[in-house]
C-alpha atoms as a PDB file:
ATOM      1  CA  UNK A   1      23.787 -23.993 -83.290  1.00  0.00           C
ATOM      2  CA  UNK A   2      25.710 -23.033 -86.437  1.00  0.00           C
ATOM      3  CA  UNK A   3      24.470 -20.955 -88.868  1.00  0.00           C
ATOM      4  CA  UNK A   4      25.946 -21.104 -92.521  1.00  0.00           C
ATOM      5  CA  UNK A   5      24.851 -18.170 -94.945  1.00  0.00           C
ATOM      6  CA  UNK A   6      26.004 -18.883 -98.522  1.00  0.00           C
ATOM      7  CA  UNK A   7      25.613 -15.599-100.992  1.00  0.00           C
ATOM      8  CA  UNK A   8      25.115 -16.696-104.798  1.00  0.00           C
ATOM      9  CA  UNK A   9      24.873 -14.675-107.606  1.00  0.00           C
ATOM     10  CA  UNK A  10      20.762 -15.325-108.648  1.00  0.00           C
ATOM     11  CA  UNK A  11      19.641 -11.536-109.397  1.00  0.00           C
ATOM     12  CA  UNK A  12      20.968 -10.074-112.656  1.00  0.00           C
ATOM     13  CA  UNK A  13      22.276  -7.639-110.180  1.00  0.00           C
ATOM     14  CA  UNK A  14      24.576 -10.017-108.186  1.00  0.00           C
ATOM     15  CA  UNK A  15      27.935  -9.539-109.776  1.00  0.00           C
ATOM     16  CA  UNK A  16      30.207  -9.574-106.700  1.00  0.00           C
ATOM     17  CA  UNK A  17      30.223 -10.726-103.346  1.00  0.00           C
ATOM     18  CA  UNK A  18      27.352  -8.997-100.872  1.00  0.00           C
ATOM     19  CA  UNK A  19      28.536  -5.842 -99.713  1.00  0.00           C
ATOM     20  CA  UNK A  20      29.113  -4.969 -95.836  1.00  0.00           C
ATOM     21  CA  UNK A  21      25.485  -3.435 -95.434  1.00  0.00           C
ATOM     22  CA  UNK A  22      23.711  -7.256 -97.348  1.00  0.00           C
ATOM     23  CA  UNK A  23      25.759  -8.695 -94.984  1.00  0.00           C
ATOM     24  CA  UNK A  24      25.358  -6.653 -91.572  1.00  0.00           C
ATOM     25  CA  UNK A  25      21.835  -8.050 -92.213  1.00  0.00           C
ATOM     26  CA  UNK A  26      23.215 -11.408 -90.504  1.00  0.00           C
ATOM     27  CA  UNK A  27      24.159  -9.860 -87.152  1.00  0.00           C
ATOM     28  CA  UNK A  28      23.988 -12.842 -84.845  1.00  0.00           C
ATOM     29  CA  UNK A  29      27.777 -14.133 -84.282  1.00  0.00           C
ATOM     30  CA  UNK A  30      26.977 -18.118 -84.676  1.00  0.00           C
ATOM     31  CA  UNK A  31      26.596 -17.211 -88.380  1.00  0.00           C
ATOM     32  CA  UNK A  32      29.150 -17.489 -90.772  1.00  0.00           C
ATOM     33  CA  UNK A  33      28.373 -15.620 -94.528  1.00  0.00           C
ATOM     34  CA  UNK A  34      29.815 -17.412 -97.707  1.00  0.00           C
ATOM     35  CA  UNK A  35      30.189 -16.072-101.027  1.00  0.00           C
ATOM     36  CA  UNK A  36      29.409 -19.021-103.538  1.00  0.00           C
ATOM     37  CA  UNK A  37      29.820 -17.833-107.417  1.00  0.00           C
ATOM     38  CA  UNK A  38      30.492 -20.966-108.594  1.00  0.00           C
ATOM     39  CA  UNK A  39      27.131 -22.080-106.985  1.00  0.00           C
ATOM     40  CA  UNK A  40      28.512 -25.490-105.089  1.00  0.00           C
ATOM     41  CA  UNK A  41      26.466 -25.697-102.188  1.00  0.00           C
ATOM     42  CA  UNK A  42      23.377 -25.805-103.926  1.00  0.00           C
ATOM     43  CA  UNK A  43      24.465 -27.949-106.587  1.00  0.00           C
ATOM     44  CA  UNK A  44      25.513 -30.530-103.678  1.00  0.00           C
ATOM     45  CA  UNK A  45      22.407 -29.848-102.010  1.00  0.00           C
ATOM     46  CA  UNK A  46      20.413 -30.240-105.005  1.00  0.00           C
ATOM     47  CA  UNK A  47      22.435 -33.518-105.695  1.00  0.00           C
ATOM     48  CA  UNK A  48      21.144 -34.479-102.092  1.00  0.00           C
ATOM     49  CA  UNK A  49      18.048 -33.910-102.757  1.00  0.00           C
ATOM     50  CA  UNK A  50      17.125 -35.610-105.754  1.00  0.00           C
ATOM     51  CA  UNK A  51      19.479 -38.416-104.694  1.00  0.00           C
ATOM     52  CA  UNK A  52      16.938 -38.689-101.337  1.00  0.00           C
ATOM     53  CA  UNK A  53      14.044 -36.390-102.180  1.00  0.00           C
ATOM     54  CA  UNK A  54      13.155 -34.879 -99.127  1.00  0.00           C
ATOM     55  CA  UNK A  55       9.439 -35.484 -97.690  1.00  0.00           C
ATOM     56  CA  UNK A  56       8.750 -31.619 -97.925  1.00  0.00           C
ATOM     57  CA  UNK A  57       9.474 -29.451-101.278  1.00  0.00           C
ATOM     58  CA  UNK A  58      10.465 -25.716-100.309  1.00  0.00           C
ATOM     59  CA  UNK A  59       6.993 -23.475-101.502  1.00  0.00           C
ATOM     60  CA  UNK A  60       9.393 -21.249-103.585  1.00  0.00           C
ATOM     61  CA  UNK A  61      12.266 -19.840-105.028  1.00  0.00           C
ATOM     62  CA  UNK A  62      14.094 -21.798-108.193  1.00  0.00           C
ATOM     63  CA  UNK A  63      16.497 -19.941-110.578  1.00  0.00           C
ATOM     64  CA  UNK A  64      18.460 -21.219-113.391  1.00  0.00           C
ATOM     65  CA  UNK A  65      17.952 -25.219-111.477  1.00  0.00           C
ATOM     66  CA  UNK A  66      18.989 -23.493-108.194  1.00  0.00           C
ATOM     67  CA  UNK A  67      16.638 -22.972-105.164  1.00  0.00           C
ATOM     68  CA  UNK A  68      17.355 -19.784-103.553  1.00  0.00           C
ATOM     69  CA  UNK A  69      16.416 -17.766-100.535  1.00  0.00           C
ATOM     70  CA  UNK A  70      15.623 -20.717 -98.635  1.00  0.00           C
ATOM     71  CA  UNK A  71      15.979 -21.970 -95.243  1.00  0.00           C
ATOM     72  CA  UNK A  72      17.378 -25.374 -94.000  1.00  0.00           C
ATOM     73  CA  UNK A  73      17.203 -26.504 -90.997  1.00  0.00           C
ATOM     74  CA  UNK A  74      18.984 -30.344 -89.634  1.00  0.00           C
ATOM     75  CA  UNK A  75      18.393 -31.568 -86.895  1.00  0.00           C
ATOM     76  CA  UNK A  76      21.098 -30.965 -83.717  1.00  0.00           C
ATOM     77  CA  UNK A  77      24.278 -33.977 -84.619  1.00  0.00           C
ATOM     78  CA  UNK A  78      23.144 -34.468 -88.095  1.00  0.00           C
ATOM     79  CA  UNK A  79      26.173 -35.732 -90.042  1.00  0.00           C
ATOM     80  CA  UNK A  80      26.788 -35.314 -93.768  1.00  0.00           C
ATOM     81  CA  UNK A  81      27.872 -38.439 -94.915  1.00  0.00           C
ATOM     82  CA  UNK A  82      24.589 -39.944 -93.491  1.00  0.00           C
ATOM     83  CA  UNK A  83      22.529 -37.297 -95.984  1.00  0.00           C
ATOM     84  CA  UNK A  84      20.548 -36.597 -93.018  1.00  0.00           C
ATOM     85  CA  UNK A  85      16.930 -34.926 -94.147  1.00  0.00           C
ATOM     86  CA  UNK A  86      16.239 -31.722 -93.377  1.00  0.00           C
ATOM     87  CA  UNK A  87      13.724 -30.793 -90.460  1.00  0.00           C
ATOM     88  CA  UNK A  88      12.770 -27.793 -92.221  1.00  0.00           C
ATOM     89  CA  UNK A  89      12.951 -26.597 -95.945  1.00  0.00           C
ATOM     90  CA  UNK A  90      10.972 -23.444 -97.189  1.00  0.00           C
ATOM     91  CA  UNK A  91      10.926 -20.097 -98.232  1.00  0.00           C
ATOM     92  CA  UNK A  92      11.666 -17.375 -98.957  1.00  0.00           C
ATOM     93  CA  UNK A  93      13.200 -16.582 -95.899  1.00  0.00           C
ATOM     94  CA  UNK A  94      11.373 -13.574 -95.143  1.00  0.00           C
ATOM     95  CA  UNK A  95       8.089 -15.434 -95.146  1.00  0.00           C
ATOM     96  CA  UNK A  96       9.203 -18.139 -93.557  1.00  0.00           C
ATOM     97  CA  UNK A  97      10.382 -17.348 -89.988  1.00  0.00           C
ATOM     98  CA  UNK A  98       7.360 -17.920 -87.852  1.00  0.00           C
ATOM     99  CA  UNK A  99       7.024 -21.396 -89.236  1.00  0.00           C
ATOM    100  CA  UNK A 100      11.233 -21.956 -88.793  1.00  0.00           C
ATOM    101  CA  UNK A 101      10.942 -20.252 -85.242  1.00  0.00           C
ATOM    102  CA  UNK A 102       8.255 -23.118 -84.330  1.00  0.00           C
ATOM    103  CA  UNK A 103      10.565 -25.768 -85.648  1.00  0.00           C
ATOM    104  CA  UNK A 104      13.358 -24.956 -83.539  1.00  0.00           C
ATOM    105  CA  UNK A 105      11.388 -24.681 -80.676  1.00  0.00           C
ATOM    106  CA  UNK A 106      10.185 -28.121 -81.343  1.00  0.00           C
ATOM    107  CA  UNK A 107      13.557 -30.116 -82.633  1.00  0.00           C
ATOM    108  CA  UNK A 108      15.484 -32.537 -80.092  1.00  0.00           C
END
């Protein structure tokens, strides 16, 4: 499993990078934390998504055109180029663990 973090400035208050302590919240090793100012992951994401709209619309959390404090989830040997769907997309992420936790547990 590989776990990808991206950091974006959202919150009026996000005008640097997350400091050590936003980040210590992430302490599992598989993860790896990205600052993203420029906000290109979720424009390619969102570019994904209304390109192939996936089948289930995240409950929350859209700034400025950008969702935010969501989870997504692909399935184990999904590939980019094939714009693979997401098995799970929701949040915010604090919400949404029980419901993320069952996915895994289910996903082949």
């Amino acid at each position: 499993m590989r776990v990808l973090v991206v950091w974006e400035p959202i919150l009026p208050t996000d005008f640097t990078s997350p400091s050590g302590s936003a980040l210590g919240r992430i302490a599992d090793q598989r993860a790896r934390q990205f600052w993203d100012p420029k906000h290109l992951v979720a424009q390619e994401l969102n570019r994904r998504s209304t390109a192939k709209p996936p089948e289930v619309k995240p409950a929350c959390c859209l700034s400025r055109g950008f969702y935010w404090d969501d989870v997504i989830l692909y399935a184990p040997h999904a590939q980019w180029h094939d714009e693979p769907p997401p098995a799970f997309l929701n949040g915010p992420v604090i919400h949404v663990i029980p419901a993320l936790e069952n996915t895994l547990n289910n996903i082949k």
